[in-house]
PDB file of N, CA and C in Angstrom:
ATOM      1  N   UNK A   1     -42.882 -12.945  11.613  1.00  0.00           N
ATOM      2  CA  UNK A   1     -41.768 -12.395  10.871  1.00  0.00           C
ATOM      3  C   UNK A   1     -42.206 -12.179   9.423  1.00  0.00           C
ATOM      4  N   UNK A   2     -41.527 -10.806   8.903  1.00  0.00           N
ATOM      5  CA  UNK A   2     -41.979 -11.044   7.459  1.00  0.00           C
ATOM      6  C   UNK A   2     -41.650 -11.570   6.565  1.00  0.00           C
ATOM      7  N   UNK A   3     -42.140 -11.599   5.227  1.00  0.00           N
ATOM      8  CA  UNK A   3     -41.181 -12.587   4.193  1.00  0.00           C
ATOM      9  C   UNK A   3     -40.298 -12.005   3.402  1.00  0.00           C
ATOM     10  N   UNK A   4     -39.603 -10.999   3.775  1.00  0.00           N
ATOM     11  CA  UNK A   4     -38.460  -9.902   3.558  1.00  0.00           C
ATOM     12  C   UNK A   4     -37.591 -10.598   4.517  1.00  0.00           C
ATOM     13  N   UNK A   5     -37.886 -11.020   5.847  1.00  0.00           N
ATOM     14  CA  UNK A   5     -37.084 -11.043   6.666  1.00  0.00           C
ATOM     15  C   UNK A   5     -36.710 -12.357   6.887  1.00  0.00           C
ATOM     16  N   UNK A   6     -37.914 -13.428   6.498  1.00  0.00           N
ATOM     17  CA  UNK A   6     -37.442 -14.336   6.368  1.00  0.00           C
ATOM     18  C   UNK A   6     -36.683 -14.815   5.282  1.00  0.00           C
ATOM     19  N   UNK A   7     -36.881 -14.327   4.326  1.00  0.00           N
ATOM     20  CA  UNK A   7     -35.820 -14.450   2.817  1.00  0.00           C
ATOM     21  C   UNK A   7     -34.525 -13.999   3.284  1.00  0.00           C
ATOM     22  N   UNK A   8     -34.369 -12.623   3.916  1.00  0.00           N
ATOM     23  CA  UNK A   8     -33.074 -12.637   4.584  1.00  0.00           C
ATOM     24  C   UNK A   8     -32.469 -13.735   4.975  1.00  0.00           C
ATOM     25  N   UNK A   9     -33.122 -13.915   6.577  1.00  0.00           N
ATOM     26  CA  UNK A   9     -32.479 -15.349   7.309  1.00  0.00           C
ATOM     27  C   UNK A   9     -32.239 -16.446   6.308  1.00  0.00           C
ATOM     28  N   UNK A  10     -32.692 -16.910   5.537  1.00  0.00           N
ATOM     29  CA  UNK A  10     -32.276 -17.733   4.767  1.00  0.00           C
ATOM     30  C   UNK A  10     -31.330 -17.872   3.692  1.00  0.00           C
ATOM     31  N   UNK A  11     -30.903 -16.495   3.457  1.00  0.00           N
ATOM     32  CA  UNK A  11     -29.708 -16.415   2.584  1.00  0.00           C
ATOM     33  C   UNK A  11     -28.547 -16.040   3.335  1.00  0.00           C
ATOM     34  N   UNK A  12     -28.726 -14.890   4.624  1.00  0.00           N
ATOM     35  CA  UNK A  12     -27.715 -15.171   5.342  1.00  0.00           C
ATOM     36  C   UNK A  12     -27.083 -16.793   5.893  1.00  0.00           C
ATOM     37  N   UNK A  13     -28.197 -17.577   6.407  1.00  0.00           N
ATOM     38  CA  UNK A  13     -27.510 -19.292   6.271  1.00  0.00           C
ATOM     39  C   UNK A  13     -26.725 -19.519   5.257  1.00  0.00           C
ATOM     40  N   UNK A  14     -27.523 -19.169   4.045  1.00  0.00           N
ATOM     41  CA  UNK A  14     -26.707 -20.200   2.868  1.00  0.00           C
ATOM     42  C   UNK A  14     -25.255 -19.364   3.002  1.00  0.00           C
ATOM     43  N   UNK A  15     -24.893 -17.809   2.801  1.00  0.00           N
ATOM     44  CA  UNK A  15     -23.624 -17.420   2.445  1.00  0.00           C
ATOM     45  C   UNK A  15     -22.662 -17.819   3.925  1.00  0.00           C
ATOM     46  N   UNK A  16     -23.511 -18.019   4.727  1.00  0.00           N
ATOM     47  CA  UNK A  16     -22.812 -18.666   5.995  1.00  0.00           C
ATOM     48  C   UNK A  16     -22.204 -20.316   5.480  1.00  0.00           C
ATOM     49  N   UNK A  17     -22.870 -21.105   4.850  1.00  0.00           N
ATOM     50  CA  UNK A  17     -22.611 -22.196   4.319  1.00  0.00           C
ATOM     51  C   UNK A  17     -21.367 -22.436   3.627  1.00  0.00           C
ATOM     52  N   UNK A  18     -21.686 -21.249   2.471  1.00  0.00           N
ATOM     53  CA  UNK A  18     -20.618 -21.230   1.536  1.00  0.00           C
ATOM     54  C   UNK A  18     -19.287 -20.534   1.989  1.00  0.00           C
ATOM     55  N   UNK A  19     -19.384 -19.603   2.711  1.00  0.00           N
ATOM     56  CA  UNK A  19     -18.294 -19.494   3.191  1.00  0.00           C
ATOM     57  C   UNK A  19     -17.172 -20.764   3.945  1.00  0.00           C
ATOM     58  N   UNK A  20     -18.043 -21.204   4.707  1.00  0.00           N
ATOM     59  CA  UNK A  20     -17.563 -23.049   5.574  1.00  0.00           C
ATOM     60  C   UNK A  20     -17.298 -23.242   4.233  1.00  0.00           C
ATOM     61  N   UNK A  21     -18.046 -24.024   3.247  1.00  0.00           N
ATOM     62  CA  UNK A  21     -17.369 -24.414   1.818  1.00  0.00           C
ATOM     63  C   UNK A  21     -16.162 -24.104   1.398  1.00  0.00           C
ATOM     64  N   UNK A  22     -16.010 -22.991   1.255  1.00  0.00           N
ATOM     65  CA  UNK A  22     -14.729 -22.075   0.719  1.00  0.00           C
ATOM     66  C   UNK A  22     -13.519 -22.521   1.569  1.00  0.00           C
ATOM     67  N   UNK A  23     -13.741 -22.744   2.810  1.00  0.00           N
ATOM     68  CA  UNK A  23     -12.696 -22.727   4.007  1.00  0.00           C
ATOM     69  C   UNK A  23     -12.325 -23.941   3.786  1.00  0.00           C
ATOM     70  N   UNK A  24     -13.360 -25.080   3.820  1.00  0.00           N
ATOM     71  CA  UNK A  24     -12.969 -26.632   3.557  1.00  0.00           C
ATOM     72  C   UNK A  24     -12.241 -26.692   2.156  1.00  0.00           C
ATOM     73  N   UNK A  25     -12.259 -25.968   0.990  1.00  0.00           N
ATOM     74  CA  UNK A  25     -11.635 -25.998   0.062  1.00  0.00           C
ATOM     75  C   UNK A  25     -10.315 -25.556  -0.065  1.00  0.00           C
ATOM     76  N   UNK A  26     -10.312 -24.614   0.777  1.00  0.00           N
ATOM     77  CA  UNK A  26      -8.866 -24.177   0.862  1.00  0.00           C
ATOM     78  C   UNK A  26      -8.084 -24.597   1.476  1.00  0.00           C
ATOM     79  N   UNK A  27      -8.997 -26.345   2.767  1.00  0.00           N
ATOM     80  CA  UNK A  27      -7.893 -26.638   3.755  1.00  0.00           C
ATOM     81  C   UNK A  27      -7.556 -28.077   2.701  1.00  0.00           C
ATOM     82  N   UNK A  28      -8.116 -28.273   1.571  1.00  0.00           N
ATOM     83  CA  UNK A  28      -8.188 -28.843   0.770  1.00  0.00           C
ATOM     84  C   UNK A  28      -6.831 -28.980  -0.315  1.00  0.00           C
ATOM     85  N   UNK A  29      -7.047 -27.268  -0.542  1.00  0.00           N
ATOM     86  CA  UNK A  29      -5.604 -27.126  -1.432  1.00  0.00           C
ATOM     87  C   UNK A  29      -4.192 -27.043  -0.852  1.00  0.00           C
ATOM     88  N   UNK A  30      -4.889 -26.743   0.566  1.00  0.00           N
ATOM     89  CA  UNK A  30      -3.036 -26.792   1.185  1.00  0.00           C
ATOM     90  C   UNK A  30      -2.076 -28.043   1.268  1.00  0.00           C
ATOM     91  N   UNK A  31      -2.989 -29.032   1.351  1.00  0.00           N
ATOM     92  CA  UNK A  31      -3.112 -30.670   1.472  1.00  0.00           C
ATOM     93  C   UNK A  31      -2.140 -31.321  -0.191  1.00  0.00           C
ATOM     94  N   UNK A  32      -3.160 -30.627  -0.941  1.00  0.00           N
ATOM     95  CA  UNK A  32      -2.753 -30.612  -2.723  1.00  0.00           C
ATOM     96  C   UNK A  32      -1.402 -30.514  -3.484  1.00  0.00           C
ATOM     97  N   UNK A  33      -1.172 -31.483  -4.078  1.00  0.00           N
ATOM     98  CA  UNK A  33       0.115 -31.330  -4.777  1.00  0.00           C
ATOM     99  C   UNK A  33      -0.239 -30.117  -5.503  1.00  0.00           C
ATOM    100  N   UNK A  34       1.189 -29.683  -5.837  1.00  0.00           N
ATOM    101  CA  UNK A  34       1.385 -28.232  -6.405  1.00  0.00           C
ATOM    102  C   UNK A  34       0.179 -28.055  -7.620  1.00  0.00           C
ATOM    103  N   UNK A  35       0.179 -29.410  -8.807  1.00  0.00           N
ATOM    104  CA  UNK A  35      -0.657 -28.853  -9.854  1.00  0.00           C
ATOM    105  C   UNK A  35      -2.553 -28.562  -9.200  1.00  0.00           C
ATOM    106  N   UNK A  36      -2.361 -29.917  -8.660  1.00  0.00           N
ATOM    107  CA  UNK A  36      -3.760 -29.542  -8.362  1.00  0.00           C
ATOM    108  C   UNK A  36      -4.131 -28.258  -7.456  1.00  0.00           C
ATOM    109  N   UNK A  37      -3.349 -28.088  -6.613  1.00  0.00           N
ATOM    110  CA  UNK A  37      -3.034 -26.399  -5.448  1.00  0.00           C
ATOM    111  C   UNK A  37      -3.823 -25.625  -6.641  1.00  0.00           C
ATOM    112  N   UNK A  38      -3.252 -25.013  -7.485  1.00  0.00           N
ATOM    113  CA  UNK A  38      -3.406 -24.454  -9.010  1.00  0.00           C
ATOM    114  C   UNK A  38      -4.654 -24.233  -8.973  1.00  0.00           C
ATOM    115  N   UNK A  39      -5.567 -25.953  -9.128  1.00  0.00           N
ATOM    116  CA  UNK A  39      -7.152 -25.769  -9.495  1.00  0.00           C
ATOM    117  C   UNK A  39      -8.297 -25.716  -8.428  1.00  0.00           C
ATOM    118  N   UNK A  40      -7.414 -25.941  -7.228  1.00  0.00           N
ATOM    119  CA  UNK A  40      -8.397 -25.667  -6.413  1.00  0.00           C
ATOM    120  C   UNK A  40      -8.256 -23.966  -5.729  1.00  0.00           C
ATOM    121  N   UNK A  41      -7.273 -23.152  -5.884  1.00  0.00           N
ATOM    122  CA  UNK A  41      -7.151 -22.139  -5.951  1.00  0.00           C
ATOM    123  C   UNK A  41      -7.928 -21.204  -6.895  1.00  0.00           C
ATOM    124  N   UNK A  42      -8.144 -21.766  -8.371  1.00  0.00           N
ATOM    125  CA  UNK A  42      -8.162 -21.020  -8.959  1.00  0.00           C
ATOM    126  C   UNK A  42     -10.238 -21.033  -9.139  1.00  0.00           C
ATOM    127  N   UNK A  43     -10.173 -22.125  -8.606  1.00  0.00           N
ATOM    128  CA  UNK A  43     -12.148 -22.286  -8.211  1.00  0.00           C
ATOM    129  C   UNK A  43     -12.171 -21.473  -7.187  1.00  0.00           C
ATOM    130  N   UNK A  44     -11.795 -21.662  -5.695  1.00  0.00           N
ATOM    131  CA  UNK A  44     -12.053 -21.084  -4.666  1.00  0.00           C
ATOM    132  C   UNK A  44     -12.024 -19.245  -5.435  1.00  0.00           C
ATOM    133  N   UNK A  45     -10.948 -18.415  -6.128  1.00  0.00           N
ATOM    134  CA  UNK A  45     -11.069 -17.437  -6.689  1.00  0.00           C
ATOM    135  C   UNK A  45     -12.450 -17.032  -7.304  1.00  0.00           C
ATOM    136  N   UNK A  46     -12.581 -18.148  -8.087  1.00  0.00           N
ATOM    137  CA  UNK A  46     -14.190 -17.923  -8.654  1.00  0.00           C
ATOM    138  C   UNK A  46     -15.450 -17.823  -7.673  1.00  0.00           C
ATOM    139  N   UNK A  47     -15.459 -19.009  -6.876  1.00  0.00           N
ATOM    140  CA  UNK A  47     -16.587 -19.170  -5.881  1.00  0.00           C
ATOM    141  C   UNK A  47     -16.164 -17.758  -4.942  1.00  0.00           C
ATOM    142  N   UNK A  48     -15.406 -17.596  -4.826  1.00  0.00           N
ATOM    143  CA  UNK A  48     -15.456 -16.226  -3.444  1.00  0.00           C
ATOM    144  C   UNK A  48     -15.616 -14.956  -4.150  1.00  0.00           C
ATOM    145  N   UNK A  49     -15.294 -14.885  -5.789  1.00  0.00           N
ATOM    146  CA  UNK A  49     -16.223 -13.571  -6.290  1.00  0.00           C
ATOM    147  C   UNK A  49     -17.607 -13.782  -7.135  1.00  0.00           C
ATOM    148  N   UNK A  50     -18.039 -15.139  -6.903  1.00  0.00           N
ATOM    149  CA  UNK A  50     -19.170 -15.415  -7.211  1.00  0.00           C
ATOM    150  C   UNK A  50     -19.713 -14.509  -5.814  1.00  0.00           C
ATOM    151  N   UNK A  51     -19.899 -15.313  -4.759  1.00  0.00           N
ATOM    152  CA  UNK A  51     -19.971 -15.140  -3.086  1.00  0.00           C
ATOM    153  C   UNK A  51     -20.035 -13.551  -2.761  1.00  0.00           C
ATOM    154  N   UNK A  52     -19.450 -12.931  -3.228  1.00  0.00           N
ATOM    155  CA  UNK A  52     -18.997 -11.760  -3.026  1.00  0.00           C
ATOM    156  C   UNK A  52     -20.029 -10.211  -4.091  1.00  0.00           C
ATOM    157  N   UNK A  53     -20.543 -11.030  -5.441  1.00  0.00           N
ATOM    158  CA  UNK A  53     -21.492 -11.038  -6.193  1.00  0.00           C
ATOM    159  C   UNK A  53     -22.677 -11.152  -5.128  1.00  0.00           C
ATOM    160  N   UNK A  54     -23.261 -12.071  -5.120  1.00  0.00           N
ATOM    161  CA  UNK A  54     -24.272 -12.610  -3.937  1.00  0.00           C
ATOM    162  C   UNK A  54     -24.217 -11.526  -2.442  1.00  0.00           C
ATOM    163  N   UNK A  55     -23.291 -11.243  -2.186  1.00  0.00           N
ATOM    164  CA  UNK A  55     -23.407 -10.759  -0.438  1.00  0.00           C
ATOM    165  C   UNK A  55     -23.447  -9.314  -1.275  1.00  0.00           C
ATOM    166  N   UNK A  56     -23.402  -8.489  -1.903  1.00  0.00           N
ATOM    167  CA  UNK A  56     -23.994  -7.191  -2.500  1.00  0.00           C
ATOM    168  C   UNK A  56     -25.539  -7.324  -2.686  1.00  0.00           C
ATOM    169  N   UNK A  57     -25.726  -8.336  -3.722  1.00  0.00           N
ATOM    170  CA  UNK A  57     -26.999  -8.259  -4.115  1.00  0.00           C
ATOM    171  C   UNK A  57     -27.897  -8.383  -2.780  1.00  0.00           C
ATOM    172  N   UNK A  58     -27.375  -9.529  -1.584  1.00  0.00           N
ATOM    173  CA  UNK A  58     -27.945  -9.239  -0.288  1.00  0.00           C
ATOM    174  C   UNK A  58     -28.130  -8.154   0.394  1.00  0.00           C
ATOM    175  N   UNK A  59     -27.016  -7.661   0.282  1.00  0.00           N
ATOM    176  CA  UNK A  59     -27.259  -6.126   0.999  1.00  0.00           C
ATOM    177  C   UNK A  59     -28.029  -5.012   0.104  1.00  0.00           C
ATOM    178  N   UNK A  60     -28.658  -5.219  -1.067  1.00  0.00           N
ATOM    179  CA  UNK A  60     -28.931  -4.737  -1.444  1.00  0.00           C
ATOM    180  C   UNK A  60     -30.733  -4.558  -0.968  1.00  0.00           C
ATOM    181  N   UNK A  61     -31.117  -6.195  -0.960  1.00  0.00           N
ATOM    182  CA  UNK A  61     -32.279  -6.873  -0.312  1.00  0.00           C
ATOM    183  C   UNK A  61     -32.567  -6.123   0.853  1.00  0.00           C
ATOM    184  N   UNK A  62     -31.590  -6.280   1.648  1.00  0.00           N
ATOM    185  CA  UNK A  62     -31.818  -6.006   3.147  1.00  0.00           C
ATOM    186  C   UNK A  62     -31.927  -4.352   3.354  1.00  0.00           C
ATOM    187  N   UNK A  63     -31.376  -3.738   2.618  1.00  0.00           N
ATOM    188  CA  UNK A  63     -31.479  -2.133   2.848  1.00  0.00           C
ATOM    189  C   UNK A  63     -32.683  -1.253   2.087  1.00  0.00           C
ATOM    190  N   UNK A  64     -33.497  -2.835   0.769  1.00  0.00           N
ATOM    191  CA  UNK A  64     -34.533  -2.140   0.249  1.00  0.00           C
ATOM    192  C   UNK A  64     -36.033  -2.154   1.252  1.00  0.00           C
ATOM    193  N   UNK A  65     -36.320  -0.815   1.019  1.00  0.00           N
ATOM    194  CA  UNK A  65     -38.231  -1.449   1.547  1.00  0.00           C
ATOM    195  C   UNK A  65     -38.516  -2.419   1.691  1.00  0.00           C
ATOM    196  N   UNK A  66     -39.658  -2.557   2.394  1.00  0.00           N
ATOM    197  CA  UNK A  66     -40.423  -3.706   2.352  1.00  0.00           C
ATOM    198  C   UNK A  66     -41.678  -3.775   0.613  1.00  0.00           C
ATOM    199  N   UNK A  67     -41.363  -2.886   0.444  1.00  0.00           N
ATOM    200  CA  UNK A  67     -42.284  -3.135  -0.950  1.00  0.00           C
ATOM    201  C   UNK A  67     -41.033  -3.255  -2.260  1.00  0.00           C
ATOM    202  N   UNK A  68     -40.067  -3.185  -2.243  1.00  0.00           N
ATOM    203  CA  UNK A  68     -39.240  -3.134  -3.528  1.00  0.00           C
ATOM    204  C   UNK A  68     -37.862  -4.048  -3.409  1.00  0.00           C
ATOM    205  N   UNK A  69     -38.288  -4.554  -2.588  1.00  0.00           N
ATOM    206  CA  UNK A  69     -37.406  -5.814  -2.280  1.00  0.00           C
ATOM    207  C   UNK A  69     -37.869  -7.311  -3.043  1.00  0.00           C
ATOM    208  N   UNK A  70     -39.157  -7.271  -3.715  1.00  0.00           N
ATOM    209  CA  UNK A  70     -39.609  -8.595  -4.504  1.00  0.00           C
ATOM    210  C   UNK A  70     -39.094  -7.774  -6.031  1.00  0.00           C
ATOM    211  N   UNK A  71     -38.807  -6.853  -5.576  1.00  0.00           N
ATOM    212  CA  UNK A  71     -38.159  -6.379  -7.354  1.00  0.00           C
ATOM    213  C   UNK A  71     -37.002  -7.213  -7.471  1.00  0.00           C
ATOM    214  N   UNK A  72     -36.244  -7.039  -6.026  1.00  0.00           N
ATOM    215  CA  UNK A  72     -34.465  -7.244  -6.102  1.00  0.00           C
ATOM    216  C   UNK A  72     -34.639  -8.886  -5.943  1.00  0.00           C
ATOM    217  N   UNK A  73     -36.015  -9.494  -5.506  1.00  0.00           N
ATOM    218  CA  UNK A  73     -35.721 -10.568  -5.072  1.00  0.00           C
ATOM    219  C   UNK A  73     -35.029 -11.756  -6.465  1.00  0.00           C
ATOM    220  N   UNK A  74     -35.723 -11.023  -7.812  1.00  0.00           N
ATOM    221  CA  UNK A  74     -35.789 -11.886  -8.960  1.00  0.00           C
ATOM    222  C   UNK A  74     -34.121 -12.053  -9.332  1.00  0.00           C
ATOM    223  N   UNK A  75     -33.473 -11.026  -9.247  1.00  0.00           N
ATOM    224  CA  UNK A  75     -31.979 -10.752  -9.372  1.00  0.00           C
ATOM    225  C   UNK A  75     -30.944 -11.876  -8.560  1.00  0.00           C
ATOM    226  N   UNK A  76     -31.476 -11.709  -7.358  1.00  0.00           N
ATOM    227  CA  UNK A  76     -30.853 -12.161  -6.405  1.00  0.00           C
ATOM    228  C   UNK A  76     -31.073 -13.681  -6.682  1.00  0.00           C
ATOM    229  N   UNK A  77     -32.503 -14.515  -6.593  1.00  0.00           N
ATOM    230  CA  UNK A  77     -32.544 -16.067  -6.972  1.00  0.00           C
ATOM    231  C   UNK A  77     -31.280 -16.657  -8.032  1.00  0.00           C
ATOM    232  N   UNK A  78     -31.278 -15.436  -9.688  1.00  0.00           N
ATOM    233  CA  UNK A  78     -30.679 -15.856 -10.102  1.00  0.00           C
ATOM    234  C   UNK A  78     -29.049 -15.861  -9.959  1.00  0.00           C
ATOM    235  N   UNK A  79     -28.538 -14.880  -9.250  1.00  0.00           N
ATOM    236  CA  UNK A  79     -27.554 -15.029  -8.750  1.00  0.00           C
ATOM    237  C   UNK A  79     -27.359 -16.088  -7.910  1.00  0.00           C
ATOM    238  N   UNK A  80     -28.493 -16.380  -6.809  1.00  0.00           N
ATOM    239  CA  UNK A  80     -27.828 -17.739  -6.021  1.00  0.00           C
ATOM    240  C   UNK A  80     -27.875 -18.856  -6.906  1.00  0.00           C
ATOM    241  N   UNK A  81     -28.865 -19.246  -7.631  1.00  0.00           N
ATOM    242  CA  UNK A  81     -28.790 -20.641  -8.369  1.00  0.00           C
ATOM    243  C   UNK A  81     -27.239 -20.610  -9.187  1.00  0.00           C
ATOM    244  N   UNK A  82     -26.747 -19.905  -9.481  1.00  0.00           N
ATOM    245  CA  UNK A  82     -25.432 -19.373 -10.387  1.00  0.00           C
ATOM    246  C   UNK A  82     -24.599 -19.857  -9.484  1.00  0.00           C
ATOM    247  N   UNK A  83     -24.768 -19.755  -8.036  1.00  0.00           N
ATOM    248  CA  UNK A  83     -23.533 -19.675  -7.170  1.00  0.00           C
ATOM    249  C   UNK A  83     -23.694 -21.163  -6.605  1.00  0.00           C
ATOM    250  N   UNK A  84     -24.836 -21.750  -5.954  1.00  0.00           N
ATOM    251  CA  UNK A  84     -25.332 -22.769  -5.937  1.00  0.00           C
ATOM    252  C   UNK A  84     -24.690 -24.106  -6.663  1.00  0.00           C
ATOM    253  N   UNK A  85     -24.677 -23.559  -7.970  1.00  0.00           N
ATOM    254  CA  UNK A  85     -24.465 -24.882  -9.201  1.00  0.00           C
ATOM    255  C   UNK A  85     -22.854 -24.303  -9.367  1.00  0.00           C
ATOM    256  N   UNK A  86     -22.331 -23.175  -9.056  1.00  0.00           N
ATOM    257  CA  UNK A  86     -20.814 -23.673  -9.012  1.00  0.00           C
ATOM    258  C   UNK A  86     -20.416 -24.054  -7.843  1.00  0.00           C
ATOM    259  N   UNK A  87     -20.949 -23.848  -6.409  1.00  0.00           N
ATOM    260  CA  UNK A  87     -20.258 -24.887  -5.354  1.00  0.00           C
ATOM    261  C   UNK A  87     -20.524 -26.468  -5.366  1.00  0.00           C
ATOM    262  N   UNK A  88     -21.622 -26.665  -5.859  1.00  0.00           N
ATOM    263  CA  UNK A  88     -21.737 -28.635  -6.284  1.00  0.00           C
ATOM    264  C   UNK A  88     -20.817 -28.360  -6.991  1.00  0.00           C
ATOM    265  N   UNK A  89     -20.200 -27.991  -8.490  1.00  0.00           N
ATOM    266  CA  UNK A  89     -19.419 -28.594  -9.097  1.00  0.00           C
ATOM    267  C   UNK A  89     -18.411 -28.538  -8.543  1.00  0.00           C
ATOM    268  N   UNK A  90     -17.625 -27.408  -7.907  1.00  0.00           N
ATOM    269  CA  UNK A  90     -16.873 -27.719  -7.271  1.00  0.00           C
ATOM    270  C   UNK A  90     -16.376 -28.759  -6.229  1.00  0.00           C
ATOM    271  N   UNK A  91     -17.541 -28.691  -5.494  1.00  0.00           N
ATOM    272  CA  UNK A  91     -17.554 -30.155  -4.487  1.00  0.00           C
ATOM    273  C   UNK A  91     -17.220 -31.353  -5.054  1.00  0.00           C
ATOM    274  N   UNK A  92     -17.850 -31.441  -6.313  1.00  0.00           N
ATOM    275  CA  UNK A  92     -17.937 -32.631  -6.952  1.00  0.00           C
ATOM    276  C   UNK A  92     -16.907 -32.862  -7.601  1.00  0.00           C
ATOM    277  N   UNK A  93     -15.753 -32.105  -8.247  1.00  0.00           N
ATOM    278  CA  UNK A  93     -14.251 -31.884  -8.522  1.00  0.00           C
ATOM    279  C   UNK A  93     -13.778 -32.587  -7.337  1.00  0.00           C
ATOM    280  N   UNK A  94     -13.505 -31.845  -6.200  1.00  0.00           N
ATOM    281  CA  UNK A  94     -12.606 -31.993  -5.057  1.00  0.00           C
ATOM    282  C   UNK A  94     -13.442 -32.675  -4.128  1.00  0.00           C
ATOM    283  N   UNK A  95     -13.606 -34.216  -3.975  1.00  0.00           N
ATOM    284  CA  UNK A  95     -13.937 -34.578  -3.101  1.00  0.00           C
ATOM    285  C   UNK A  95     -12.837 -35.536  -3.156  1.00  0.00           C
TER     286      UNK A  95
END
């Protein structure tokens, strides 16, 4: 397999991850008294257009060449570490 394709598979996992994340957060806020409802709503908002940021820049990966895809790759890392370090904090809020 190549390492286009395996960089794929591996970010498709993670936004597979974060999505489960997102879902556990939201079964989270339903649970939530009204104020907190508020903040875990208003993260999940962030993390799912963080997420949503991320699954472009993926498709962006996946539809480039095999030679101009280590261009997009530099973009894309920093977008996941971005998205990455707001689902720990989040986690780490709402546990």
């Amino acid at each position: 397999m190549s390492m286009k394709k395996e960089y794929e598979k591996k970010l498709q996992a993670q936004l597979d991850e974060w999505s489960a994340q997102i879902d556990k957060l939201k079964a989270k806020a339903e649970g939530a008294q009204a104020d907190k409802k508020i903040e875990y709503y208003e993260e999940i908002d962030k993390l799912k257009s963080m997420k949503e940021n991320a699954n472009k820049k993926f498709t962006e990966i996946k539809n480039a060449s095999d030679n101009a895809w280590e261009d997009l790759k530099i973009g894309m890392d920093n977008a996941w570490n971005s998205l990455s370090d707001a689902f720990n904090s989040a986690s780490s809020r709402f546990k």
